[in-house]
C-alpha atoms as a PDB file:
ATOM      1  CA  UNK A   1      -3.974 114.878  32.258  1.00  0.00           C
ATOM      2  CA  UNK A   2      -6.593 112.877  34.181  1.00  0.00           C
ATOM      3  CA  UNK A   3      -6.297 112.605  38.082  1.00  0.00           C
ATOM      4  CA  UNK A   4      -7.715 110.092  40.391  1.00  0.00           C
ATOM      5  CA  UNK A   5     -10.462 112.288  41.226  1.00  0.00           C
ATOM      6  CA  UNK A   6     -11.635 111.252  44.748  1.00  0.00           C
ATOM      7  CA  UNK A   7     -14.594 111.000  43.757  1.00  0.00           C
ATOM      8  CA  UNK A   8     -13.920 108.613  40.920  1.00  0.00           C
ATOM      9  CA  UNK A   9     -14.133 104.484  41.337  1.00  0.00           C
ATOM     10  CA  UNK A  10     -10.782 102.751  39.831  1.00  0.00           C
ATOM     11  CA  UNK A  11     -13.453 101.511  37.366  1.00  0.00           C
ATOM     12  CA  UNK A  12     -15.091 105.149  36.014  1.00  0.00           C
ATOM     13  CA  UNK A  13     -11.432 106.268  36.146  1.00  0.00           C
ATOM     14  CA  UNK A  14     -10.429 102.939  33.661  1.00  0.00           C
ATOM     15  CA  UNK A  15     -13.601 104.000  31.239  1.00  0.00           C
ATOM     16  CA  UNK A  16     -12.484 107.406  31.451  1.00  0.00           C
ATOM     17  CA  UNK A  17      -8.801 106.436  30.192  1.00  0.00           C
ATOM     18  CA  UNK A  18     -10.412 104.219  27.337  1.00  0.00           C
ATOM     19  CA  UNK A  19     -12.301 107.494  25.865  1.00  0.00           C
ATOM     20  CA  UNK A  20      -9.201 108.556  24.260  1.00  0.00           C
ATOM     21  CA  UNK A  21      -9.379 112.151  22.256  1.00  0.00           C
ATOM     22  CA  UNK A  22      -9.314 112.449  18.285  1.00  0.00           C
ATOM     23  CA  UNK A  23      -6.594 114.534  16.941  1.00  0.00           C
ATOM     24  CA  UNK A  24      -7.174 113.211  13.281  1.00  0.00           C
ATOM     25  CA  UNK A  25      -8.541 110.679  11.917  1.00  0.00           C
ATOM     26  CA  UNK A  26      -6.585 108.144  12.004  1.00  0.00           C
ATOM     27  CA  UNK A  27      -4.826 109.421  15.391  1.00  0.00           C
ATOM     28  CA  UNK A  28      -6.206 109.239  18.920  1.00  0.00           C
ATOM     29  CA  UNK A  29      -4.504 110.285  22.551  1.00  0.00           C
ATOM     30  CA  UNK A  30      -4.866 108.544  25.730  1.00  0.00           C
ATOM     31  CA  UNK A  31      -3.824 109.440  28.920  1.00  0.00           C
ATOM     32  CA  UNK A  32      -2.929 107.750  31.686  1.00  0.00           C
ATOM     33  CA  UNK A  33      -4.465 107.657  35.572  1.00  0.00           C
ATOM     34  CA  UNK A  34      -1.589 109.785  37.830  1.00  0.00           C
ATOM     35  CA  UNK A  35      -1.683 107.099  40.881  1.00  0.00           C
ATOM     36  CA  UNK A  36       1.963 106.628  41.460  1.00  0.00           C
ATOM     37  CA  UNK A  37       2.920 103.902  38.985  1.00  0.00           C
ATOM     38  CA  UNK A  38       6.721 103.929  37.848  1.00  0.00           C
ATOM     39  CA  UNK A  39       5.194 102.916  34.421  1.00  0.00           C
ATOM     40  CA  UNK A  40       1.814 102.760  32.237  1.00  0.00           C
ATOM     41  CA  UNK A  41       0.051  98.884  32.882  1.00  0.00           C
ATOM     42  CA  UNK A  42       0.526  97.595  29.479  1.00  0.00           C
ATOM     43  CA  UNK A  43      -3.212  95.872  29.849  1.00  0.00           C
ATOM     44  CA  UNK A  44      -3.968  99.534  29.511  1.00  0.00           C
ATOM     45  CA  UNK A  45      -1.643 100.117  26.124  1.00  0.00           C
ATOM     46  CA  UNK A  46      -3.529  97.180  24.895  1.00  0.00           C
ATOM     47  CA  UNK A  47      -7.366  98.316  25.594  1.00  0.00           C
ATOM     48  CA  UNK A  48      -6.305 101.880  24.035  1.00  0.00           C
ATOM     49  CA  UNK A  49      -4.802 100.657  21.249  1.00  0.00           C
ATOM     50  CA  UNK A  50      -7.654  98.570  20.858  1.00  0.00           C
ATOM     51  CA  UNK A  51     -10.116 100.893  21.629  1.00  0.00           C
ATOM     52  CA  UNK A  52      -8.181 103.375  18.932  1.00  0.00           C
ATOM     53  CA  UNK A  53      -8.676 100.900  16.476  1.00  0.00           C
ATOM     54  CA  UNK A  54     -12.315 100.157  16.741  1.00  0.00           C
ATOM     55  CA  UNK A  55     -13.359 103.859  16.278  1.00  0.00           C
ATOM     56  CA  UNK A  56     -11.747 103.237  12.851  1.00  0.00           C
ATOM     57  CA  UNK A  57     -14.192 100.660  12.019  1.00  0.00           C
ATOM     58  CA  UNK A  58     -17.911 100.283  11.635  1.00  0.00           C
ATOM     59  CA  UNK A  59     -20.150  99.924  14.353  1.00  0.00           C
ATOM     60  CA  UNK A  60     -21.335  96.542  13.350  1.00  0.00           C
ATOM     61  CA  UNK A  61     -17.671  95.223  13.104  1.00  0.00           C
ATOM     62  CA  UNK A  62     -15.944  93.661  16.500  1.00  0.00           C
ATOM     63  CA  UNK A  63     -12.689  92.556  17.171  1.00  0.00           C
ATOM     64  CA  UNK A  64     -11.304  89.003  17.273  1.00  0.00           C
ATOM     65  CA  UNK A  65      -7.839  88.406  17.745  1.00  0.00           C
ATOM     66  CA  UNK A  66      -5.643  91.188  18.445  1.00  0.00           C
ATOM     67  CA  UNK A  67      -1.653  90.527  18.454  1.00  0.00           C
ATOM     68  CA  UNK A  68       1.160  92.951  20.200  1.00  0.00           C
ATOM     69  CA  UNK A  69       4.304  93.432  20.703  1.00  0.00           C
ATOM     70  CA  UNK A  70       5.758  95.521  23.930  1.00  0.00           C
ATOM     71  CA  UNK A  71       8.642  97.735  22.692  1.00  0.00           C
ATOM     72  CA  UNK A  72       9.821 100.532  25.525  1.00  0.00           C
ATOM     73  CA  UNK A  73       8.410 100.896  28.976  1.00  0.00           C
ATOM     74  CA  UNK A  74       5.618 103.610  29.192  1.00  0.00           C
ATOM     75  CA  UNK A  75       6.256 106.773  30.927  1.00  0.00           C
ATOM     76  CA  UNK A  76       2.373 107.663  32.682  1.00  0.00           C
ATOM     77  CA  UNK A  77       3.655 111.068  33.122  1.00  0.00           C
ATOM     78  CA  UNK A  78       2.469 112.059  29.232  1.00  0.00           C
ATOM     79  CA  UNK A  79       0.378 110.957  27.018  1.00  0.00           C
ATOM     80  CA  UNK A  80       0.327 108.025  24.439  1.00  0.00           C
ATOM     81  CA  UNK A  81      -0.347 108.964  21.103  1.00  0.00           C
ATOM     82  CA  UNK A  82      -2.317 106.111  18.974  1.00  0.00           C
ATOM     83  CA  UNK A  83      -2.081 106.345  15.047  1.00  0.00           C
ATOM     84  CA  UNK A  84      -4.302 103.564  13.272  1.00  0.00           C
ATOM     85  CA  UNK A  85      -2.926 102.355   9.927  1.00  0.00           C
ATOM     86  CA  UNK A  86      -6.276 101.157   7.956  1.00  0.00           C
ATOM     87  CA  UNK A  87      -4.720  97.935   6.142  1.00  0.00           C
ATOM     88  CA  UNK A  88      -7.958  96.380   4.889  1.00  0.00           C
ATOM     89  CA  UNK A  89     -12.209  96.580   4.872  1.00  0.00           C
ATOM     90  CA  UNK A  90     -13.021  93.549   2.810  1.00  0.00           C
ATOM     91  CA  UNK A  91     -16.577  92.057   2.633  1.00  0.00           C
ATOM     92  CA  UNK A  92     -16.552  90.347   6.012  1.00  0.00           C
ATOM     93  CA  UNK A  93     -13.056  91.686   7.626  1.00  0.00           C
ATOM     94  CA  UNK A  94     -11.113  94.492   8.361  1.00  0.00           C
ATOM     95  CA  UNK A  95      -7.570  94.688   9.971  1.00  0.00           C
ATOM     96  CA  UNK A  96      -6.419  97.556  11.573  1.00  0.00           C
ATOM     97  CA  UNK A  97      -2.561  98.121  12.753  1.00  0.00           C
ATOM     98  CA  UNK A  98      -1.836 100.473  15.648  1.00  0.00           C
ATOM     99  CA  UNK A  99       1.370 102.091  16.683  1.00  0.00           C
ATOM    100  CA  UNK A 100       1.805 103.868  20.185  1.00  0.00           C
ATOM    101  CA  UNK A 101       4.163 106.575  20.647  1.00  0.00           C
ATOM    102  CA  UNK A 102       5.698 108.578  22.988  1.00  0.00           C
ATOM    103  CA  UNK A 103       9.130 110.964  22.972  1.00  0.00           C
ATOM    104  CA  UNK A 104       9.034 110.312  19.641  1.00  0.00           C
ATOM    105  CA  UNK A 105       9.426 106.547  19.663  1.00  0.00           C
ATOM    106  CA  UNK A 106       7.326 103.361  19.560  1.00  0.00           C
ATOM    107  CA  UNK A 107       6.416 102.119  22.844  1.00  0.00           C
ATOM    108  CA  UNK A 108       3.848  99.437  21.503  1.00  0.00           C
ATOM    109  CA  UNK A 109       2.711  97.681  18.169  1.00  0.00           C
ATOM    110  CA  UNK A 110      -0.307  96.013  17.488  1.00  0.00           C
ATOM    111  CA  UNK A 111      -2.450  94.282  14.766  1.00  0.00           C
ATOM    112  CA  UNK A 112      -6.180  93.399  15.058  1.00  0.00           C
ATOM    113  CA  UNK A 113      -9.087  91.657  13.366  1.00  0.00           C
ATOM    114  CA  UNK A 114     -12.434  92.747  13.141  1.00  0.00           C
ATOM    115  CA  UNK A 115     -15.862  90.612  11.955  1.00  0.00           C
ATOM    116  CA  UNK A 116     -19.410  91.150  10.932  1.00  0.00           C
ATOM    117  CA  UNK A 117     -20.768  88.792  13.332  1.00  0.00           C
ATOM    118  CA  UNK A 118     -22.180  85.621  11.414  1.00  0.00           C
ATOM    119  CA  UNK A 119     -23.340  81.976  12.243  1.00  0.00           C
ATOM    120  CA  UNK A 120     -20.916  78.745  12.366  1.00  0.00           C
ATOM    121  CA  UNK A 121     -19.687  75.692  14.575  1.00  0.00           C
ATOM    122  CA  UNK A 122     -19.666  75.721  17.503  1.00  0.00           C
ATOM    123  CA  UNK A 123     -17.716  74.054  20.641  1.00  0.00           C
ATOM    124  CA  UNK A 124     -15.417  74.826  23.297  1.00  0.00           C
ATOM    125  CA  UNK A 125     -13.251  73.776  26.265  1.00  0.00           C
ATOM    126  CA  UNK A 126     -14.655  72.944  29.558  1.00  0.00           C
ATOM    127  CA  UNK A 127     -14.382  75.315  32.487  1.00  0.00           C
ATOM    128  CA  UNK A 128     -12.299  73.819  35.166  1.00  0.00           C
ATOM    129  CA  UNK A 129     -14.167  72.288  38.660  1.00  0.00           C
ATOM    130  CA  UNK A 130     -12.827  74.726  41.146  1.00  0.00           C
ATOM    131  CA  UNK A 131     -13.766  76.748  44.057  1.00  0.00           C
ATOM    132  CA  UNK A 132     -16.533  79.365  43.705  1.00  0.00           C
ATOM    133  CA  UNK A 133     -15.517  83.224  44.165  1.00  0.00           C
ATOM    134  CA  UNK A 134     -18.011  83.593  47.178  1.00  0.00           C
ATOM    135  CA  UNK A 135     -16.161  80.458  48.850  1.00  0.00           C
ATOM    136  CA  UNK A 136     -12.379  82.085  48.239  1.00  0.00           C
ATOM    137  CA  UNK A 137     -10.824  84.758  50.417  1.00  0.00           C
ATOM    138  CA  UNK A 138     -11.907  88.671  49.548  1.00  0.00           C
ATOM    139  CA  UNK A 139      -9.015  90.960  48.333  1.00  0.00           C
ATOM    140  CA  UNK A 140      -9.823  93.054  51.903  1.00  0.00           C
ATOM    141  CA  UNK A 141      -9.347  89.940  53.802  1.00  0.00           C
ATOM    142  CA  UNK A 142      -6.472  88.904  51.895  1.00  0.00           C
ATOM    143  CA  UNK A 143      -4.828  92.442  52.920  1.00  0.00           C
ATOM    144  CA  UNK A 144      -5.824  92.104  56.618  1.00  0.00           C
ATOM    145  CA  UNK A 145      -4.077  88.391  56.944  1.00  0.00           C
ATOM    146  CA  UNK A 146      -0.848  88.602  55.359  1.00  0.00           C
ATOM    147  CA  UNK A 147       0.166  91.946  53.911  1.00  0.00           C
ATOM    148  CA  UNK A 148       1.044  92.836  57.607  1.00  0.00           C
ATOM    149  CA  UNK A 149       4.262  91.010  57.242  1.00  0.00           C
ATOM    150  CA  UNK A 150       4.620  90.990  53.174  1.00  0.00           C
ATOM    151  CA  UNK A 151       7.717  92.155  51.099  1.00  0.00           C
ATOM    152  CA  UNK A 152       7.027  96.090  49.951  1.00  0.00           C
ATOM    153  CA  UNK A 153       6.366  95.265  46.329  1.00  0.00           C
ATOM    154  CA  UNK A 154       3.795  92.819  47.376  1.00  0.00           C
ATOM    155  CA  UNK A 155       2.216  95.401  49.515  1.00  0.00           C
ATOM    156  CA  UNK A 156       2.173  98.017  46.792  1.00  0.00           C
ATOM    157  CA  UNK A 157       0.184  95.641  44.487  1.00  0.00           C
ATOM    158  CA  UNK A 158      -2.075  94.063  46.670  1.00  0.00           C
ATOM    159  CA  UNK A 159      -2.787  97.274  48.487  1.00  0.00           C
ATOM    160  CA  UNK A 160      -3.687  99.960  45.532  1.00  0.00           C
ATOM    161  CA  UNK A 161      -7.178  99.891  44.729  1.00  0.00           C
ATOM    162  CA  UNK A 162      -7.753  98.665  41.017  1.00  0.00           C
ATOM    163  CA  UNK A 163     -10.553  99.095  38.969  1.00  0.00           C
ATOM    164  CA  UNK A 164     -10.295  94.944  38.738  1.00  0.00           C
ATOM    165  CA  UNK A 165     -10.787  92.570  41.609  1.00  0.00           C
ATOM    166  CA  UNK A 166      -8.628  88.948  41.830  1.00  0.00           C
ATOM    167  CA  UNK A 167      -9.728  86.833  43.869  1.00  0.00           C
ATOM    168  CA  UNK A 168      -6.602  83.358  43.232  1.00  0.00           C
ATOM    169  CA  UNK A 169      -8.062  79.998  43.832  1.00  0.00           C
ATOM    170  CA  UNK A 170      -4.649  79.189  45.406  1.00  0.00           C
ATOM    171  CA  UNK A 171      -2.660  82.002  47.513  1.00  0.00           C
ATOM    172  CA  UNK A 172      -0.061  79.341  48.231  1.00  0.00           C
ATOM    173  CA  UNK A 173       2.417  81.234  45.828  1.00  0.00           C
ATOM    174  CA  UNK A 174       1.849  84.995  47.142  1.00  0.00           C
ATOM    175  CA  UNK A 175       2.661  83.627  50.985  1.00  0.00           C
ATOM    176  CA  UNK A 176       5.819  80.783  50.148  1.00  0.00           C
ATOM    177  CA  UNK A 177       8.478  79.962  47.955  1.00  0.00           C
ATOM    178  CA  UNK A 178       7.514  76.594  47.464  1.00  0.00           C
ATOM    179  CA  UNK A 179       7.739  75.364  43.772  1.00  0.00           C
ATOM    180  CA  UNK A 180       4.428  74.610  42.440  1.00  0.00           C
ATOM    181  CA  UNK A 181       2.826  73.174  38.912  1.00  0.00           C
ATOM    182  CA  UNK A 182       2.788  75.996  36.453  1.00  0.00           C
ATOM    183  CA  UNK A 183      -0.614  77.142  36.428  1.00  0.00           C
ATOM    184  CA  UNK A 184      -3.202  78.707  38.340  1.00  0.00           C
ATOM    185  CA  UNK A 185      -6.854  79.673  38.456  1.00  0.00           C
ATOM    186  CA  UNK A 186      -7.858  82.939  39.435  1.00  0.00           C
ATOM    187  CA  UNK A 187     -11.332  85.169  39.523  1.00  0.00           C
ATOM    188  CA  UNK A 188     -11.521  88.450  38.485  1.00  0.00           C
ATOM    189  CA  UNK A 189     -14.211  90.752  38.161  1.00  0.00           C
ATOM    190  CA  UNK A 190     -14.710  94.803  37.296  1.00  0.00           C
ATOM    191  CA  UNK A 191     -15.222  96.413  40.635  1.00  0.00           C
ATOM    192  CA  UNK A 192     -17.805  98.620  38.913  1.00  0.00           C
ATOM    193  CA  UNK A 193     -19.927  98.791  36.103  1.00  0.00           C
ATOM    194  CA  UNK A 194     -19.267  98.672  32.258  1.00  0.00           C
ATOM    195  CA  UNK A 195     -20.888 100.387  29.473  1.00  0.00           C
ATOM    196  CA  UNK A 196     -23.384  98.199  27.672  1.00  0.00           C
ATOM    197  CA  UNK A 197     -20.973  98.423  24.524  1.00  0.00           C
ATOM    198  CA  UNK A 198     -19.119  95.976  23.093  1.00  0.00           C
ATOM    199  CA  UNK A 199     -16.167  98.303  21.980  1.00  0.00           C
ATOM    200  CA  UNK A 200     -15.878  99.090  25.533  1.00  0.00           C
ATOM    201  CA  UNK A 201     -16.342  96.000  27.517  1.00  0.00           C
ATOM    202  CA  UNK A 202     -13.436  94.055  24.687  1.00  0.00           C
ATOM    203  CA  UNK A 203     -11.139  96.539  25.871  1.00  0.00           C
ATOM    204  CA  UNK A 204     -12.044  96.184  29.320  1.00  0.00           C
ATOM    205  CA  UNK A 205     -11.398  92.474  28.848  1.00  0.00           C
ATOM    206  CA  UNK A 206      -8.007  93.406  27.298  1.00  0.00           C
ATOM    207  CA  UNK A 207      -7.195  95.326  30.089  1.00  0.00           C
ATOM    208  CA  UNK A 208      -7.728  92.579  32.694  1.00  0.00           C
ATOM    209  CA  UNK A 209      -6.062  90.206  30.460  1.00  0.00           C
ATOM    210  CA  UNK A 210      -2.489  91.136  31.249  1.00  0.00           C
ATOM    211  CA  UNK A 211      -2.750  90.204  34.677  1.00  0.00           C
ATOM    212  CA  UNK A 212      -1.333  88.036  36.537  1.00  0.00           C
ATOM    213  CA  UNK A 213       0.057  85.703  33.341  1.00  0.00           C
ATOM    214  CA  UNK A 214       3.689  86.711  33.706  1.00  0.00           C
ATOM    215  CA  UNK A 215       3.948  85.564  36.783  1.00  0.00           C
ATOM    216  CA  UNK A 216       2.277  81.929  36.664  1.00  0.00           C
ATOM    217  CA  UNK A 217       5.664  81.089  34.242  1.00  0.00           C
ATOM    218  CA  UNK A 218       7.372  81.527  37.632  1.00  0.00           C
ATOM    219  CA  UNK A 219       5.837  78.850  39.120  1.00  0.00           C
ATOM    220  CA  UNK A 220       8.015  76.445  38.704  1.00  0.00           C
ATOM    221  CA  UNK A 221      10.819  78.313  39.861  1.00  0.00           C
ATOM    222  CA  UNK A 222       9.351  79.222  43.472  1.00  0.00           C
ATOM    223  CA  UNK A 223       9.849  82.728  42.713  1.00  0.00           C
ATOM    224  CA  UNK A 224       7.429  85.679  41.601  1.00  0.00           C
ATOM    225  CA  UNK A 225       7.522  89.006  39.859  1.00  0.00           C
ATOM    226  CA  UNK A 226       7.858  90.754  42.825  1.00  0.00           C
ATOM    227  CA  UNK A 227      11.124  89.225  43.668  1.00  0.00           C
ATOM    228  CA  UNK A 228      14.050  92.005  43.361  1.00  0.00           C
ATOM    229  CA  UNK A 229      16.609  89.542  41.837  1.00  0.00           C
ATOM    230  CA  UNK A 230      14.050  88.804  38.929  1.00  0.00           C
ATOM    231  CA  UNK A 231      13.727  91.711  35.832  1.00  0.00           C
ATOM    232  CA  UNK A 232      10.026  91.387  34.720  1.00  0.00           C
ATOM    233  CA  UNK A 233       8.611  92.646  31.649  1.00  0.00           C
ATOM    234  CA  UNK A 234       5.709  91.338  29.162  1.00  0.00           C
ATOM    235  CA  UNK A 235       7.187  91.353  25.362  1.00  0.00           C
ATOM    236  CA  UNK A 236       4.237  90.094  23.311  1.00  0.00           C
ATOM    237  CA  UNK A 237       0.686  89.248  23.832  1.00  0.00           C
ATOM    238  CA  UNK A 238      -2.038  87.984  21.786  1.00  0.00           C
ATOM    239  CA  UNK A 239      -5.659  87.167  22.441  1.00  0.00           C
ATOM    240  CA  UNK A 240      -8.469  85.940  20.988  1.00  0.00           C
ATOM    241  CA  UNK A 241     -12.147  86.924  21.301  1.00  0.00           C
ATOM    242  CA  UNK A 242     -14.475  84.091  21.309  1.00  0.00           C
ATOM    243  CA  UNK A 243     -18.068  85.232  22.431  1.00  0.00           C
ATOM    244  CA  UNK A 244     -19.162  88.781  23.638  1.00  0.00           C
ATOM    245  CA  UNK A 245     -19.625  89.291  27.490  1.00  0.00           C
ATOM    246  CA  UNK A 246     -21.214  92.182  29.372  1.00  0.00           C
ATOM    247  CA  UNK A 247     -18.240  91.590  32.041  1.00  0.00           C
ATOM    248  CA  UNK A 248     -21.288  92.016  35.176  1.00  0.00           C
ATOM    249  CA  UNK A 249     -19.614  89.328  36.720  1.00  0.00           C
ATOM    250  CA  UNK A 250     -17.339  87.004  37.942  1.00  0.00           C
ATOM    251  CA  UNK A 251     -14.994  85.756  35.080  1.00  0.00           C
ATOM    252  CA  UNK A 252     -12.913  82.834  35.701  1.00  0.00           C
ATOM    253  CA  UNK A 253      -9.060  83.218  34.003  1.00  0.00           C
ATOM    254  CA  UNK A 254      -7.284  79.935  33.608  1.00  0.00           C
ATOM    255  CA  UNK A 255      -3.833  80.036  33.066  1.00  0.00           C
ATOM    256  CA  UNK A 256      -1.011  77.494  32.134  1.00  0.00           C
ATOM    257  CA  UNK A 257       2.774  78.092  30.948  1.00  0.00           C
ATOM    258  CA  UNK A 258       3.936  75.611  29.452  1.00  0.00           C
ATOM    259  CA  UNK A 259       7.586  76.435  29.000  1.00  0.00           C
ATOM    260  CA  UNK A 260      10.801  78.730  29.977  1.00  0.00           C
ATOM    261  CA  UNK A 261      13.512  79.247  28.547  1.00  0.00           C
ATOM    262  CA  UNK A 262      16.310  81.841  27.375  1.00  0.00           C
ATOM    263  CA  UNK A 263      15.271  83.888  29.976  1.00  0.00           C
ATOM    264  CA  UNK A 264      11.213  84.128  29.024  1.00  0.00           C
ATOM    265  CA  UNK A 265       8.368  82.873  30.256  1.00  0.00           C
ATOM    266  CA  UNK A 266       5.240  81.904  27.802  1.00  0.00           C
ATOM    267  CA  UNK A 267       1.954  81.531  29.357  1.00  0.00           C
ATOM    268  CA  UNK A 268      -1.493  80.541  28.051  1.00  0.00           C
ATOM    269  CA  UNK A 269      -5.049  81.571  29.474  1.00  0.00           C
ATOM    270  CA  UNK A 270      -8.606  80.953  28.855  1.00  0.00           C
ATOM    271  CA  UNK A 271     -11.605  83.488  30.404  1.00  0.00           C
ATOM    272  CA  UNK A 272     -14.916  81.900  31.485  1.00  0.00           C
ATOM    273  CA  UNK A 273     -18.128  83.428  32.444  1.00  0.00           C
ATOM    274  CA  UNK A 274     -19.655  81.544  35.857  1.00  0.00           C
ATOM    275  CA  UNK A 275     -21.377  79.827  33.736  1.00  0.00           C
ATOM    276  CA  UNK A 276     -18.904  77.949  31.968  1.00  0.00           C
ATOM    277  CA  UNK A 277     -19.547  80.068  28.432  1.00  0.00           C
ATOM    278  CA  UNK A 278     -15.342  80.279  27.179  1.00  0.00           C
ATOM    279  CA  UNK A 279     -15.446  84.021  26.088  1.00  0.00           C
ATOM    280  CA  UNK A 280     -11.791  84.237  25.363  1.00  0.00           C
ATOM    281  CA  UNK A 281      -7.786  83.055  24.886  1.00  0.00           C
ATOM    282  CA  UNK A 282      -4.976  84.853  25.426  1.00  0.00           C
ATOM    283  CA  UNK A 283      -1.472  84.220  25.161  1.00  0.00           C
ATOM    284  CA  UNK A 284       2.024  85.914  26.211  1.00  0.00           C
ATOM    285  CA  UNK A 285       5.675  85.349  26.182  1.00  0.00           C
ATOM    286  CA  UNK A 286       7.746  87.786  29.088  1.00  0.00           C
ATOM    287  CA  UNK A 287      11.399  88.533  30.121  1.00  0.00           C
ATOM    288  CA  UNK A 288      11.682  86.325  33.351  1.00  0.00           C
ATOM    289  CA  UNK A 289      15.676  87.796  33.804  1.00  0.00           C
ATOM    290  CA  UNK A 290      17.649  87.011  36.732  1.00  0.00           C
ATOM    291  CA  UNK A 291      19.690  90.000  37.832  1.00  0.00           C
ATOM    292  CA  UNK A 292      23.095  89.868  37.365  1.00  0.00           C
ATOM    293  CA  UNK A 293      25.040  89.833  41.115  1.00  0.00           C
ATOM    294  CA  UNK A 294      28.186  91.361  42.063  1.00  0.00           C
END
């Protein structure tokens, strides 16, 4: 089972989870990084499924929508096994279902679309007008100023080192309780480097993609995730693949919820490149619980 090897960044130890082992061949085994968490990221059930489900397809073939469903926490403590069900290779498609397992029950389900890359219209949305990542407050700094004085959980998340680097355009909602519009823009960017391969850097993209969206559906509320009285879990999340991205840089994640209700929380996001080139959607609907008090 892989360690966090001192010498290891967060991001060599992320590529290093996403090489997962062949038992058969349809059927692939991914471990998880031993760094304390109570359970496995699901951005990282996502990029191994994914990344499972690409080494069942041609090279020339790349993923555009994926869709999955959360079904039982993860336990890091053993490993995930991923077995690919091979539901079509047509002329231009192929779809690929993957199942994640572990004691002997499904932890996570997932479908995804793969394309021979081909020519068509073309246009997109506009990337927002906001602040710059060089102009916005470092993670480091971010720690130094307020963690000091910051509920435990918050100190836990802000203070692990993570193989992905957020950098909010707002930090009004990590410091008060003040309700606020529901949506935020945030910058995020690999703290290392990724291969120079598409199957890799897609499931990179999936990993980062699970962050930070559950929360933005508390907006609203003047609450966050890391509040005790709130049960937080992701149930489903889909994404879409726009434009391929070598993920060197600053990305820019815009994200929106536009409702709650029956205790969930649906939010949608877009990733930029600086440059304003939309590389990719995502949406995803979490439990947003309150607690029930004695």
């Amino acid at each position: 089972m892989p360690q966090a090897h001192e010498h290891q960044t967060p991001i060599e130890q992320l590529i290093e989870t996403l090489d997962l082992e062949r038992l058969e061949e349809n059927l692939f085994r991914g471990e998880s990084p031993q760094i304390g968490w109570q359970r496995v990221f699901g951005g990282q059930v996502i990029a191994q499924a994914l990344m499972a489900a690409q080494r069942t397809t041609t090279a020339d073939r790349f993923v555009h929508s994926l869709h999955g469903y959360f079904l039982l926490p993860g336990d890091p403590k053993v490993p995930i096994i991923y077995q690919v069900e091979r539901l079509r290779d047509g002329g231009s498609f192929t779809t690929r279902r993957v199942t994640g397992i572990q004691h002997g029950k499904a932890i996570f389900a997932m479908s995804a679309s793969f394309q021979l890359e081909e020519p068509g219209y073309e246009h997109q949305a506009t990337i927002p007008d906001v602040k710059r990542p060089e102009d916005l407050m470092s993670e480091d700094e971010f720690q130094k100023m307020f963690l000091a004085h910051a509920p435990e959980p918050v100190k836990k998340y802000w203070g692990r080192k993570r193989p992905v680097e957020i950098r909010p355009v707002s930090l009004v909602h990590y410091v008060s309780n003040e309700k606020l519009k529901p949506e935020q823009h945030i910058w995020v960017r690999a703290t290392g480097e990724v291969p120079d391969d598409r199957h890799y850097q897609a499931a990179v993209l999936a990993y980062l993609s699970d962050m930070t969206l559950l929360d933005t559906s508390l907006y609203p509320h003047g609450t966050t995730i890391f509040d005790p009285s709130i049960q937080a879990a992701s149930l489903d999340h889909a994404m879409w693949f726009h434009r391929p991205s070598k993920l060197d840089d600053w990305l820019l994640y815009t994200q929106d919820s536009p409702s709650s209700s029956g205790a969930r929380g649906m939010t949608r996001g877009q990733l930029f490149t600086r440059s304003g080139e939309l590389i990719a959607s995502v949406a995803q609907e979490g439990l947003i619980r309150k607690r029930a008090t004695e």
